[in-house]
Protein backbone atom coordinates (compact mmCIF):
# COMPACT_ATOMS: atom_id res chain seq x y z
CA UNK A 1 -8.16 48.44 19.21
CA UNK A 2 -8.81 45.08 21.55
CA UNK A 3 -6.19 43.01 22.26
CA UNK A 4 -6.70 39.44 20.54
CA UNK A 5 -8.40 36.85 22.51
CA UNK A 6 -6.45 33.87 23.83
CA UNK A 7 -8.36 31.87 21.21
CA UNK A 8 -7.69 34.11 18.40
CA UNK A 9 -3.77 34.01 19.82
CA UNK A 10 -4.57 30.14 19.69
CA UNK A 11 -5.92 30.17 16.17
CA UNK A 12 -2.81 31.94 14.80
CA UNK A 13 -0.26 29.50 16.33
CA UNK A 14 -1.95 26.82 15.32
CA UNK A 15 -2.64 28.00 11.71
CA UNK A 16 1.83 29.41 11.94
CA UNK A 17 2.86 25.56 12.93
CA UNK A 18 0.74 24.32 10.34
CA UNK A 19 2.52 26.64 7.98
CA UNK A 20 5.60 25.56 9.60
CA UNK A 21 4.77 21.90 8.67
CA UNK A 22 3.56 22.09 5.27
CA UNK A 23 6.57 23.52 4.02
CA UNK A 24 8.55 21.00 5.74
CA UNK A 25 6.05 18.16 4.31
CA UNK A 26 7.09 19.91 0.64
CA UNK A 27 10.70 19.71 2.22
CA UNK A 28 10.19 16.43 2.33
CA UNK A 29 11.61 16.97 6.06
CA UNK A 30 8.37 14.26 7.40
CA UNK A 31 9.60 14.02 10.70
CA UNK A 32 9.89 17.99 11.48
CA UNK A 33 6.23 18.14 9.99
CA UNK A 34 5.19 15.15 12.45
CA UNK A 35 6.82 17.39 15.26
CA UNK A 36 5.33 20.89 14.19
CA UNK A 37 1.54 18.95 12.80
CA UNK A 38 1.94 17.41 16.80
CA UNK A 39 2.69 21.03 18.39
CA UNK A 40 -0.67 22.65 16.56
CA UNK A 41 -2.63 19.61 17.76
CA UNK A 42 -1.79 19.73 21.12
CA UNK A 43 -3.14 23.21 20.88
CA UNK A 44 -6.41 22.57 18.73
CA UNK A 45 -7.59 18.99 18.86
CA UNK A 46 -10.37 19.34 16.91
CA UNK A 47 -8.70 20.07 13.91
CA UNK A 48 -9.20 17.62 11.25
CA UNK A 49 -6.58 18.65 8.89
CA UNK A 50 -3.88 18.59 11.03
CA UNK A 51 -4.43 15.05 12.10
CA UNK A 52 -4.66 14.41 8.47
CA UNK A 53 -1.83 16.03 7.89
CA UNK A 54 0.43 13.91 10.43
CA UNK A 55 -1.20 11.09 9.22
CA UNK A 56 0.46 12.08 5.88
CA UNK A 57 3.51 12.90 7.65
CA UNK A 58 3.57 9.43 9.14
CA UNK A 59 2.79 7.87 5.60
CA UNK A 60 5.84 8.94 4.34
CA UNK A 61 8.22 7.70 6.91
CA UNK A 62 5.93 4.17 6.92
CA UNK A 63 4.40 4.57 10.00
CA UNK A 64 1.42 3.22 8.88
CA UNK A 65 -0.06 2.57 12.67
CA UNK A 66 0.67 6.30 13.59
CA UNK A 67 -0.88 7.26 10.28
CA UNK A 68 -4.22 5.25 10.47
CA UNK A 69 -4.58 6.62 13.96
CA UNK A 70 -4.16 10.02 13.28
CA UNK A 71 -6.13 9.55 9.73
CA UNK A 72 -9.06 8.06 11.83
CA UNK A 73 -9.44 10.80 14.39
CA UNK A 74 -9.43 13.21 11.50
CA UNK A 75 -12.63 11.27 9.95
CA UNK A 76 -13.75 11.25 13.44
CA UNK A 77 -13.79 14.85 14.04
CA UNK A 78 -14.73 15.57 10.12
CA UNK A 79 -16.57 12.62 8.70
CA UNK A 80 -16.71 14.51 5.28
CA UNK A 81 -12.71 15.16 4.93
CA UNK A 82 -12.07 12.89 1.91
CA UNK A 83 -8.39 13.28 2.18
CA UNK A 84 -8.67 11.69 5.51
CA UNK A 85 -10.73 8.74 4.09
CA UNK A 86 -8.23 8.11 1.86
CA UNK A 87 -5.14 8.59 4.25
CA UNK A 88 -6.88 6.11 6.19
CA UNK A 89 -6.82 4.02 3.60
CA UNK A 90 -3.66 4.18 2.23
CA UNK A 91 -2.40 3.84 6.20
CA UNK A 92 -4.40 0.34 6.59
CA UNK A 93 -3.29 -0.96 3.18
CA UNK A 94 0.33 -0.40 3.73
CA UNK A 95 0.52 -1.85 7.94
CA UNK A 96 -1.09 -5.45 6.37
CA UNK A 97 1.17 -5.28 3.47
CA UNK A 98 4.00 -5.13 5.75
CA UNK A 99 2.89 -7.89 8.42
């Protein structure tokens, strides 16, 4: 049997710290999501869903900048990721409702 490929390696850490941070998220432990969501993106940029994820992360410790960044690079990457859209959103309703 062939070893994995560094991507497929890749691919599982990312998808484990992912893991990692959704049970945190359901934890509600948002800022050891943040850190774990943060760890799989620096790995896989291109993910959608874990930008939207921190971006939901960053919702609910009201860090509504962080969160409408990371929710518009997910829409970026996936312009058809709904949960982004409305991450983004959420994120821009609640930074003017707190200037």
């Amino acid at each position: 049997m062939a070893e994995p490929s560094v991507s497929d390696a890749v691919k599982v850490k990312v998808q484990n710290l992912k893991a990692e941070g959704d049970g945190l998220f359901a934890q509600k432990k948002y800022k050891k999501a943040y850190v774990k969501y943060t760890q799989a993106i620096e790995l896989d940029n291109s993910n959608a869903i874990l930008y939207a994820n921190r971006a939901a992360s960053a919702l609910s410790m009201k860090e509504y900048l962080d969160a409408a960044s990371d929710a518009k690079e997910a829409v970026t990457i996936d312009p058809t990721y709904a949960k982004a859209w409305a991450r983004l959103g959420k994120a821009t309703h609640a930074s003017r409702r707190v200037r």
